[in-house]
N, C-alpha and C. Protein backbone atom coordinates (compact mmCIF):
# COMPACT_ATOMS: atom_id res chain seq x y z
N UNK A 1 18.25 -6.61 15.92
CA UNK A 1 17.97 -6.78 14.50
C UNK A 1 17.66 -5.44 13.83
N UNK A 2 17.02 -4.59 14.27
CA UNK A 2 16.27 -3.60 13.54
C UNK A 2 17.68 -2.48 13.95
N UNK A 3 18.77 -2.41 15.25
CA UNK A 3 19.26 -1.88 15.07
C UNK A 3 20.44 -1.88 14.05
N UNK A 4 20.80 -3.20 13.60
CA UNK A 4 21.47 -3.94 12.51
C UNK A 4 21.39 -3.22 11.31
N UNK A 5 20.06 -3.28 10.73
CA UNK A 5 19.02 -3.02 9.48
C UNK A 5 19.84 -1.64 9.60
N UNK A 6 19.27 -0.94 10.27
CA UNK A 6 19.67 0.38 10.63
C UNK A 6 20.56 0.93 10.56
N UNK A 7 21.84 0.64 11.27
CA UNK A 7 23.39 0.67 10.45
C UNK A 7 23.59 -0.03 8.96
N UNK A 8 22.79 -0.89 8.40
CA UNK A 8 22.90 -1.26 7.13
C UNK A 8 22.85 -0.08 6.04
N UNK A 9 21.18 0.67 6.76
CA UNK A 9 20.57 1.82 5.59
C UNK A 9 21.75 2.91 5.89
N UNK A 10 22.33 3.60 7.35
CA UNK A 10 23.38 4.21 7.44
C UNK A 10 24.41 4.39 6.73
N UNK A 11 24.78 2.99 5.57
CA UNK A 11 26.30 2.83 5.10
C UNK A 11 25.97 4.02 4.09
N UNK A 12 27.41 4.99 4.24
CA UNK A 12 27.58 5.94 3.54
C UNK A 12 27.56 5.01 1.51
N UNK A 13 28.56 4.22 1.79
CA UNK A 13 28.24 3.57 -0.31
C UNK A 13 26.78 3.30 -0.16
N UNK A 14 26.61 2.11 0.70
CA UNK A 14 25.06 2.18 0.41
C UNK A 14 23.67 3.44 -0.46
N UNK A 15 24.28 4.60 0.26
CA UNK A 15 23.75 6.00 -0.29
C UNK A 15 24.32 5.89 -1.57
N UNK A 16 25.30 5.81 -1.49
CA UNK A 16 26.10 6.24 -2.79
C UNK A 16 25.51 5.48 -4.02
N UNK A 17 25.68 4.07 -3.93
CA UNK A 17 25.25 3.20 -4.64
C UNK A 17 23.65 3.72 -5.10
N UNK A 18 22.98 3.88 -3.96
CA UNK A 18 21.55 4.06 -4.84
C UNK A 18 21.51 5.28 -5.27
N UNK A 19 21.71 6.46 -4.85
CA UNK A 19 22.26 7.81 -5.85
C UNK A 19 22.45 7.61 -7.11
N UNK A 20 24.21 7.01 -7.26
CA UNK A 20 24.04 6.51 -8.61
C UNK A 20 23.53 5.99 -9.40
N UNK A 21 22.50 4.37 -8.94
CA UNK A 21 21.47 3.97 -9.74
C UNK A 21 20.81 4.88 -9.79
N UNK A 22 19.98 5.34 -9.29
CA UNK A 22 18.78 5.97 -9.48
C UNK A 22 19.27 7.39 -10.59
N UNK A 23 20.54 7.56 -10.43
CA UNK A 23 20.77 8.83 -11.53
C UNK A 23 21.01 8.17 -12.73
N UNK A 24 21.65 7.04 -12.90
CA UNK A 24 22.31 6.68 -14.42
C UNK A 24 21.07 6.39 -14.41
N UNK A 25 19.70 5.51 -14.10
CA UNK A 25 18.66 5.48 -14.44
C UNK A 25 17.92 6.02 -15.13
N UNK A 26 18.11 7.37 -14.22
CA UNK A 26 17.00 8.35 -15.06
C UNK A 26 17.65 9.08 -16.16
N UNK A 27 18.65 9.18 -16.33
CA UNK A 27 19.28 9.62 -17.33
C UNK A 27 19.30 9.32 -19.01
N UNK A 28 19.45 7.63 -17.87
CA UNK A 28 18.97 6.87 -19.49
C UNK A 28 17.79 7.02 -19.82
N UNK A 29 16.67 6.74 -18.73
CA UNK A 29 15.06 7.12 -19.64
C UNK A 29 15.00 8.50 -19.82
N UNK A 30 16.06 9.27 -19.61
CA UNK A 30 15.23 10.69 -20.00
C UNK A 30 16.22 10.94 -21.45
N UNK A 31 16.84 10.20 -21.89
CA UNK A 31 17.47 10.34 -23.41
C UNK A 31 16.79 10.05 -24.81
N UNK A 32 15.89 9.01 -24.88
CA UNK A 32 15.89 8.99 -26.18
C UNK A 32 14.08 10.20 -25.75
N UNK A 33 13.58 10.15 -24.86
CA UNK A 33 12.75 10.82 -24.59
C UNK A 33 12.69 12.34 -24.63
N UNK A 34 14.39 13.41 -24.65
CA UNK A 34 14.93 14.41 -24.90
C UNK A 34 15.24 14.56 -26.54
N UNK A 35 15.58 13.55 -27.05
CA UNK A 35 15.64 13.38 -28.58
C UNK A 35 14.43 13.11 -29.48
N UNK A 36 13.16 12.30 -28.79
CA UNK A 36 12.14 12.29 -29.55
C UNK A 36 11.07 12.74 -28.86
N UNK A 37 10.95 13.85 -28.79
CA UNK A 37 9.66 14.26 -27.92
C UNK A 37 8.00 14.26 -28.46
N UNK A 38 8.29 14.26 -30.12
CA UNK A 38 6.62 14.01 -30.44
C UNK A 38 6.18 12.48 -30.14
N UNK A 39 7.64 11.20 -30.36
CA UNK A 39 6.70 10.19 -29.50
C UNK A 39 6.64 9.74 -28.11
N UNK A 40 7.37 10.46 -27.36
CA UNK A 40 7.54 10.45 -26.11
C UNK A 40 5.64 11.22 -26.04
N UNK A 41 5.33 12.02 -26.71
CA UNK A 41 3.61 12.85 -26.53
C UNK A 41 2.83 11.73 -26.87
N UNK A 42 3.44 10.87 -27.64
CA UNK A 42 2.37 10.24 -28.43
C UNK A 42 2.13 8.90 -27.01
N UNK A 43 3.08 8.33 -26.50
CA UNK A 43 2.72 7.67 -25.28
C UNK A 43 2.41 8.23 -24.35
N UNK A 44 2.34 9.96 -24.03
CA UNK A 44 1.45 10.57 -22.91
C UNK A 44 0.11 10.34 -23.23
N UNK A 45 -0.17 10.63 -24.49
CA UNK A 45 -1.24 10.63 -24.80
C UNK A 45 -2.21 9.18 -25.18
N UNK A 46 -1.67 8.12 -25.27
CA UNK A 46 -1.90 6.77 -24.66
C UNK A 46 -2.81 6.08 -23.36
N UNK A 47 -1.80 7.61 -22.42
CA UNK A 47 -2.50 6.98 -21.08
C UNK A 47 -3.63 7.25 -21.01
N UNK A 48 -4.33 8.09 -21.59
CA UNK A 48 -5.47 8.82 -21.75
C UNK A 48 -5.93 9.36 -20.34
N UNK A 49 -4.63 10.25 -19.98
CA UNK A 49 -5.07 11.07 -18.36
C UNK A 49 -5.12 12.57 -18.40
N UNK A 50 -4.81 12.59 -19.45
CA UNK A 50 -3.87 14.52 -19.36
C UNK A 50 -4.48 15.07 -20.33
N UNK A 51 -4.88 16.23 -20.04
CA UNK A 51 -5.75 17.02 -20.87
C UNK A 51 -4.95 17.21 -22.60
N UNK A 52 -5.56 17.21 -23.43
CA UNK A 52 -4.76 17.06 -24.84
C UNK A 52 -4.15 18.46 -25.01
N UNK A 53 -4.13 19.52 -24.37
CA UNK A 53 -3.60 20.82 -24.46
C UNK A 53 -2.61 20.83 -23.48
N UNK A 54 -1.88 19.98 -22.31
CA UNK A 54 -1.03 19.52 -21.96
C UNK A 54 0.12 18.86 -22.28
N UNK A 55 -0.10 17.95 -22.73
CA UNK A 55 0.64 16.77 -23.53
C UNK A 55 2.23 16.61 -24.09
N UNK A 56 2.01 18.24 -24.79
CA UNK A 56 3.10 18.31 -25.42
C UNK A 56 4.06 19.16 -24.58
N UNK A 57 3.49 19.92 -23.58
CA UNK A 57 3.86 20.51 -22.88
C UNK A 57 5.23 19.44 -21.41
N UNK A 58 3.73 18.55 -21.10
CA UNK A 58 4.49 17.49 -20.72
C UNK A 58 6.04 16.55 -20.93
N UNK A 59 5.77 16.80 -22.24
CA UNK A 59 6.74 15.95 -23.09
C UNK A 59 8.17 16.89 -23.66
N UNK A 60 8.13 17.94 -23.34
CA UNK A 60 9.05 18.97 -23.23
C UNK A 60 9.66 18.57 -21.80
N UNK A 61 8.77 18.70 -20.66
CA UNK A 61 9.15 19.26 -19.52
C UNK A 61 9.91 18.04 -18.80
N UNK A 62 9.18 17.15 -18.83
CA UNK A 62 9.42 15.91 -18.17
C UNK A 62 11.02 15.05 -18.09
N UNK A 63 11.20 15.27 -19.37
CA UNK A 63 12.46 14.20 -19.48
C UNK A 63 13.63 15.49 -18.78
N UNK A 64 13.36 16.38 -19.21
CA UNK A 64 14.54 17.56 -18.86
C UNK A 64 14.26 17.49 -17.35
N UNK A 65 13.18 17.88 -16.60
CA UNK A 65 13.13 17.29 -14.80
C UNK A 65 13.98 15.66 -14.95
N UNK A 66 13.89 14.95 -15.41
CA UNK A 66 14.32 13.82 -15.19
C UNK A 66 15.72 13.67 -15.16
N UNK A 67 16.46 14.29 -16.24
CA UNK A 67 17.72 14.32 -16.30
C UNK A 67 18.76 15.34 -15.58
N UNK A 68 17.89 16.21 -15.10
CA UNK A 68 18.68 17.33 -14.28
C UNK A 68 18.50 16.71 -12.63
N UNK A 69 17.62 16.05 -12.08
CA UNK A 69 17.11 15.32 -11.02
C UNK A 69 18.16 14.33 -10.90
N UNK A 70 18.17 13.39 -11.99
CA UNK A 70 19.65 12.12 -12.49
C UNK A 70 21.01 12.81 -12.26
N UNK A 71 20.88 14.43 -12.63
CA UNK A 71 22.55 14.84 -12.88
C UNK A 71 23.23 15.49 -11.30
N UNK A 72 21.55 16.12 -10.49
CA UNK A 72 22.23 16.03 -9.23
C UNK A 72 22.23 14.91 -8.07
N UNK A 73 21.25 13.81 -8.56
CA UNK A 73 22.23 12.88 -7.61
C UNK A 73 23.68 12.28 -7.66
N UNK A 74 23.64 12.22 -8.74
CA UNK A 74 25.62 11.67 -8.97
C UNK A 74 26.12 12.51 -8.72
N UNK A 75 25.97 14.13 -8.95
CA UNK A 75 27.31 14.92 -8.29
C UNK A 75 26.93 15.07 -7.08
N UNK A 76 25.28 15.24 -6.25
CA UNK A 76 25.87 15.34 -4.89
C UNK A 76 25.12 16.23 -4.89
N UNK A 77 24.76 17.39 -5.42
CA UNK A 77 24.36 18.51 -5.28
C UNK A 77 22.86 18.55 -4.86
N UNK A 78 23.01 18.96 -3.41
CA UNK A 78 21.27 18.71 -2.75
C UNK A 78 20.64 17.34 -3.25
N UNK A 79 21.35 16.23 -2.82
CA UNK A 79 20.84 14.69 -2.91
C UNK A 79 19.12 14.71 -2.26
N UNK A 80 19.09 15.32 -1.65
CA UNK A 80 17.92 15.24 -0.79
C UNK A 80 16.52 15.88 -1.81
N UNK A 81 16.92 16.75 -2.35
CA UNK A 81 15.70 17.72 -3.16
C UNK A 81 15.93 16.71 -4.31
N UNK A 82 17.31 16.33 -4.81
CA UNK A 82 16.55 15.56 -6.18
C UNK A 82 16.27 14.52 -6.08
N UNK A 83 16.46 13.90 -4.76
CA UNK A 83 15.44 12.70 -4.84
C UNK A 83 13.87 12.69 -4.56
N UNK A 84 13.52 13.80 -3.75
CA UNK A 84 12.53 13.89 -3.55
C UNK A 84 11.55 13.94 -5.08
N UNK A 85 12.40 15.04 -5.84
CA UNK A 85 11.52 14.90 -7.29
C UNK A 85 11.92 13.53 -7.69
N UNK A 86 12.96 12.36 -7.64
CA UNK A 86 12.84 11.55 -8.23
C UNK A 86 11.58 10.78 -7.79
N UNK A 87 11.22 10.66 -6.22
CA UNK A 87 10.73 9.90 -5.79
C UNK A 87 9.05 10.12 -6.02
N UNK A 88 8.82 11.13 -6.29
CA UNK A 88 7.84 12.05 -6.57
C UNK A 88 7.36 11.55 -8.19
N UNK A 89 8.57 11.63 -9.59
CA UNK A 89 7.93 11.05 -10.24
C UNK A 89 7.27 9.64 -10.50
N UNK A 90 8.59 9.06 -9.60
CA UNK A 90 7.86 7.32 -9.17
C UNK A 90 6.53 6.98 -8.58
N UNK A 91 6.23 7.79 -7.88
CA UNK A 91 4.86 7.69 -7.05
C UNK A 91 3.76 8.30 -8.40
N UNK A 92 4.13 9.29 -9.30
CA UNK A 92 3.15 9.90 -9.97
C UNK A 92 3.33 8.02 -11.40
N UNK A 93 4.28 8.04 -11.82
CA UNK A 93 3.96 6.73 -12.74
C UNK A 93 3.14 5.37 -12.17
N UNK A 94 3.70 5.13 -10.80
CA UNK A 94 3.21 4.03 -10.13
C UNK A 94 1.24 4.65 -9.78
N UNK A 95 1.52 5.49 -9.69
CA UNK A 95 -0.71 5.59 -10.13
C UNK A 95 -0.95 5.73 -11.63
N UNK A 96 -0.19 6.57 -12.54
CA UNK A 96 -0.53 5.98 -13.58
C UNK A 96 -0.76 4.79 -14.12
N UNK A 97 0.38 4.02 -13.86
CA UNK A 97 0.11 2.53 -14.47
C UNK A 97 -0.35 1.88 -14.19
N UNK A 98 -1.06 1.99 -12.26
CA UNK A 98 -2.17 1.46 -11.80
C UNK A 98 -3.31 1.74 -12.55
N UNK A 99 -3.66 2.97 -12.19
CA UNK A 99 -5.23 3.70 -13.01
C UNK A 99 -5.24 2.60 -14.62
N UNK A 100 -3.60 2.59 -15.27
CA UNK A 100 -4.77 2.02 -16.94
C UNK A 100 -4.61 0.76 -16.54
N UNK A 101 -3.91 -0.40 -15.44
CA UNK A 101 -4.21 -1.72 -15.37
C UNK A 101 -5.71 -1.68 -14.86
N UNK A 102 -6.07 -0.95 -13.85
CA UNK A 102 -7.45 -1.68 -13.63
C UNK A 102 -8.33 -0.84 -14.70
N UNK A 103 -8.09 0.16 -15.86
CA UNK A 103 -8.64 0.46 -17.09
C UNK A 103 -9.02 -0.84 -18.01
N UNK A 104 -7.74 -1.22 -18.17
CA UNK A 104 -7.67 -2.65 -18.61
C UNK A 104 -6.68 -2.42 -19.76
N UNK A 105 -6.07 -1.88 -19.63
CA UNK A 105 -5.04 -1.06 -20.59
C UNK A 105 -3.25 -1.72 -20.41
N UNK A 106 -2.78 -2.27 -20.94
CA UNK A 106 -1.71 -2.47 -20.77
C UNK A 106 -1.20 -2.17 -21.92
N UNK A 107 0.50 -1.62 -22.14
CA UNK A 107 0.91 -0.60 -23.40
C UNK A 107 2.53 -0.43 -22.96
N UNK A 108 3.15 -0.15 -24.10
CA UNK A 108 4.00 0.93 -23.67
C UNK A 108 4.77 1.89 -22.62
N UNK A 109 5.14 1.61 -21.78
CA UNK A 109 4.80 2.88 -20.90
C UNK A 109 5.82 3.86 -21.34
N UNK A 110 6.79 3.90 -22.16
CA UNK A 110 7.53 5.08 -22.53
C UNK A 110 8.22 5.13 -21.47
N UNK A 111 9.04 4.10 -20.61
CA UNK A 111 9.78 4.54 -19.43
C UNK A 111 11.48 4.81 -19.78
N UNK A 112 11.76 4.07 -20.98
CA UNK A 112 12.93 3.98 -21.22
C UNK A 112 13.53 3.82 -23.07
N UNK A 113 11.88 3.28 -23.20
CA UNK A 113 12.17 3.22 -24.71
C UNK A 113 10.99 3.50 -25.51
N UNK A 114 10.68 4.53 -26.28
CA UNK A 114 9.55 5.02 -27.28
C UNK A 114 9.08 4.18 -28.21
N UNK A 115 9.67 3.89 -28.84
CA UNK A 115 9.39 2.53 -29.89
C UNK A 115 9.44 1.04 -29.43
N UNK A 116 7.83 0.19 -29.33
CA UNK A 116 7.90 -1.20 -28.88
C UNK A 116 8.33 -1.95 -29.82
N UNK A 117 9.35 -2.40 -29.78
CA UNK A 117 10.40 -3.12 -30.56
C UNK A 117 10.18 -4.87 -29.69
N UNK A 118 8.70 -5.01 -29.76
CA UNK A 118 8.85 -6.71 -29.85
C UNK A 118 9.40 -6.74 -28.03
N UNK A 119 9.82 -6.45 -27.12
CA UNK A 119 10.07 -6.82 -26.29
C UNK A 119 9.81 -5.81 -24.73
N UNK A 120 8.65 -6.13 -25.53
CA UNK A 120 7.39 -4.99 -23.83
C UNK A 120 7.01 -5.52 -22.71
N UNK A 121 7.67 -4.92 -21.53
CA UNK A 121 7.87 -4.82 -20.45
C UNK A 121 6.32 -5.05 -19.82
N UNK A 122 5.73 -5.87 -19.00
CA UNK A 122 4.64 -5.89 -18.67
C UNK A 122 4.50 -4.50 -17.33
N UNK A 123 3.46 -4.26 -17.32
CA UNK A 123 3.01 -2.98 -16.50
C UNK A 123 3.05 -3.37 -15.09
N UNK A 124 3.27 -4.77 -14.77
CA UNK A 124 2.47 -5.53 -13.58
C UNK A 124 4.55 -5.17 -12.83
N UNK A 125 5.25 -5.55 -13.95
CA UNK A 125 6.87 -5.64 -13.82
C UNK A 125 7.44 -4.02 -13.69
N UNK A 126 6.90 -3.34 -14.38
CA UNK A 126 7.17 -1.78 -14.27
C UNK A 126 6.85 -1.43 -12.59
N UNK A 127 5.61 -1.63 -12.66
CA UNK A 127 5.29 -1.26 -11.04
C UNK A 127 6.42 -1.90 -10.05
N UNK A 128 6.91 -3.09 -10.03
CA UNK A 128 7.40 -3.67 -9.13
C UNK A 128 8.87 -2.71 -9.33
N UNK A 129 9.17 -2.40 -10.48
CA UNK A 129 10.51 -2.32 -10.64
C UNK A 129 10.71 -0.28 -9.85
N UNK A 130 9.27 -0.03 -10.46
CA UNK A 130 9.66 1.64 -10.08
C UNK A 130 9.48 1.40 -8.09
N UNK A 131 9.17 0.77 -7.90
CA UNK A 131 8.80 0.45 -6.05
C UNK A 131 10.19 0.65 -5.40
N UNK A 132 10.89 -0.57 -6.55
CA UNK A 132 12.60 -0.74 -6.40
C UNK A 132 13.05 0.41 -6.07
N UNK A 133 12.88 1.02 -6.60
CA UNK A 133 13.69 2.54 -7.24
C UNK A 133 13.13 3.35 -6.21
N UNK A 134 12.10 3.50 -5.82
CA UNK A 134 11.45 3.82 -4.88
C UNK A 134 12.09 4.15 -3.87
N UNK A 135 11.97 2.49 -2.79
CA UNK A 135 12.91 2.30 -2.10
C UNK A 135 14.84 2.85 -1.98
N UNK A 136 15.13 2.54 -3.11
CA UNK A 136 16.56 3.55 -3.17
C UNK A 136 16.34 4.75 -2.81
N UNK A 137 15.24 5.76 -3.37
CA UNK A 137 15.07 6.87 -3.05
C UNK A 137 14.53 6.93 -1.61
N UNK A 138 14.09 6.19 -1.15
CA UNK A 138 13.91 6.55 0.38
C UNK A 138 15.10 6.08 1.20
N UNK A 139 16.00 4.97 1.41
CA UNK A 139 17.04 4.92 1.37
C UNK A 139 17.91 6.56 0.99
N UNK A 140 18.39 7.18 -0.08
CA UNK A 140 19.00 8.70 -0.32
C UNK A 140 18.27 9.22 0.50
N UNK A 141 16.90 9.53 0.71
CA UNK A 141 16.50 10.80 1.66
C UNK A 141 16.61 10.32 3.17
N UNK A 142 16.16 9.75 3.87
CA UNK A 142 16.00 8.92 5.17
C UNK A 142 17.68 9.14 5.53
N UNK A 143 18.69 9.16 4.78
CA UNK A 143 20.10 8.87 5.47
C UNK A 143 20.38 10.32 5.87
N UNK A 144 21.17 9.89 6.88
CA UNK A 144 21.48 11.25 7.64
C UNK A 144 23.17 11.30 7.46
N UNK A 145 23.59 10.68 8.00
CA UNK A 145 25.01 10.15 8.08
C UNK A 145 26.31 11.22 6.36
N UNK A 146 27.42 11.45 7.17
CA UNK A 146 27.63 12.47 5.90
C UNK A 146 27.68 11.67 4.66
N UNK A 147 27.75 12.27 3.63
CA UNK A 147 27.87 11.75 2.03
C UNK A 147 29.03 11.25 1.19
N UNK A 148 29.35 10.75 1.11
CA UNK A 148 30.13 10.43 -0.12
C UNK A 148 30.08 10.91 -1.46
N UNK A 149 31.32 11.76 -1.69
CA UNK A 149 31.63 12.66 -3.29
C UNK A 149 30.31 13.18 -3.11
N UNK A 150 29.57 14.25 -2.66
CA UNK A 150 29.22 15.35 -2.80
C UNK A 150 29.03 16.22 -2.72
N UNK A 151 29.05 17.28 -3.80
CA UNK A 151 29.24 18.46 -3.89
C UNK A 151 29.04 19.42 -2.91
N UNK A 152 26.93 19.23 -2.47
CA UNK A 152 26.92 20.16 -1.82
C UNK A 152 25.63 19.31 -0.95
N UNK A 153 25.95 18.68 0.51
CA UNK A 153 25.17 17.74 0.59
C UNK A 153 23.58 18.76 1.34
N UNK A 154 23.54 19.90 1.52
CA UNK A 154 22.11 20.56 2.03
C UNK A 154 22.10 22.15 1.24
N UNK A 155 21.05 22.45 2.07
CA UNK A 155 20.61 23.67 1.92
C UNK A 155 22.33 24.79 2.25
N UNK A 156 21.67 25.91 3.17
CA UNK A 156 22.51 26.61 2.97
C UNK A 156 24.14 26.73 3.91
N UNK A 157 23.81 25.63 4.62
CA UNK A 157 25.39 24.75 5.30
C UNK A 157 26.31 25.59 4.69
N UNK A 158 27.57 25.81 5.22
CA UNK A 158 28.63 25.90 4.71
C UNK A 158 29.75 24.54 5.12
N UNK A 159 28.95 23.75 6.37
CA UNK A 159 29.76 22.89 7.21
C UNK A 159 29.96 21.45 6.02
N UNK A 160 31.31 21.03 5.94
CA UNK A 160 31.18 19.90 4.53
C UNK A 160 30.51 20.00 3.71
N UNK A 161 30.18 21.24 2.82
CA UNK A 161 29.49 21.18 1.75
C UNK A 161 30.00 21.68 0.60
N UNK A 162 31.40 20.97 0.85
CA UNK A 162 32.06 20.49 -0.63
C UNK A 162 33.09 19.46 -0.63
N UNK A 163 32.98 18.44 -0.02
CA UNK A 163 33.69 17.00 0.30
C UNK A 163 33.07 16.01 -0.56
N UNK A 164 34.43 15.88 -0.92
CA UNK A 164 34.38 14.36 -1.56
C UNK A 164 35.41 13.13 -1.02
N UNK A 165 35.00 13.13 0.26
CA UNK A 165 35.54 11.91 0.56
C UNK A 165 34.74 10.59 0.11
C-alpha cells in the first residue's frame, strides 16, 4: 500500500499538475493585489500583526514574491526553491488566520480578492483550502523523479536542465 501511494506521489504529471495549480493560483491572488496595493495595506493592516511602519512595505513586496514564485513553477525554473517560498507563505497565512480566529476576528483575508463583495470566504475554509495547497507543495518538493517541461529542474546541474519532455 504505502509502496503504491508512493509511486502515486512519483507520477511525473502528478508534479506537473500541482506546479501548475499552485502557480496559476498564486498568480491570480497576486494580481489585483499588484494593481491595488493601498488596499491590499489596508487588509494587512486588519490583521493587526505587523508593525504600522511595515505595512506598506509589505504590500509592495508580497504580491511581487507571489507572482514571480507562481511564474517559476510553471516554467520549471528551480521548482524546488519556488515552492519552498510558496510553501513558506502558506505556513506564514495559515498562523495568521489562526492567531485572528482564536482573536475572534474573522474578515477579509485579502487572499484573492481586496474588495468584500457580499461573498466572504470563511477563515475556518481558507485554512483548509491553503493546507490543500500546502500539500501540492510538498508533493513539488518531496518528488525526486525527473520533471516535466522544465526549464531548469536544480541548482547548478548541467545534467537535463533544459528538458521539456
Amino acid at each position: 500500500m504505502i509502496k503504491h501511494i508512493q509511486s502515486i506521489l512519483q507520477n511525473s504529471w502528478l508534479e506537473l499538475a500541482s506546479r501548475w495549480i499552485l502557480g496559476l493560483t498564486f498568480i491570480y491572488a497576486s494580481y489585483n493585489k499588484i494593481l491595488f496595493p493601498a488596499d491590499f495595506a489596508k487588509i494587512i493592516y486588519g490583521y493587526d500583526l505587523f508593525p504600522h511602519a511595515l505595512i506598506n512595505l509589505i504590500a509592495i513586496i508580497l504580491p511581487f514574491l507571489e507572482l514571480l514564485a507562481a511564474l517559476a513553477l510553471i516554467i520549471g525554473v528551480y521548482p524546488r526553491s519556488a515552492v519552498l517560498i510558496v510553501n513558506a507563505l502558506l505556513v506564514a497565512f495559515i498562523i495568521l488566520l489562526s492567531i485572528n480566529l482564536l482573536r475572534g476576528h474573522e474578515f477579509n483575508c485579502g487572499c484573492f480578492e481586496l474588495q468584500n463583495s457580499g461573498n466572504s470566504v470563511s477563515s475556518y475554509t481558507t485554512i483548509i483550502r491553503d493546507i490543500f495547497y500546502l500539500a501540492l507543495g510538498l508533493q513539488v518538493y518531496l518528488f525526486t523523479r525527473y520533471r516535466r517541461w522544465c526549464v531548469r529542474q536544480a541548482g547548478w546541474s548541467n545534467t537535463n536542465s533544459s528538458s521539456f519532455m
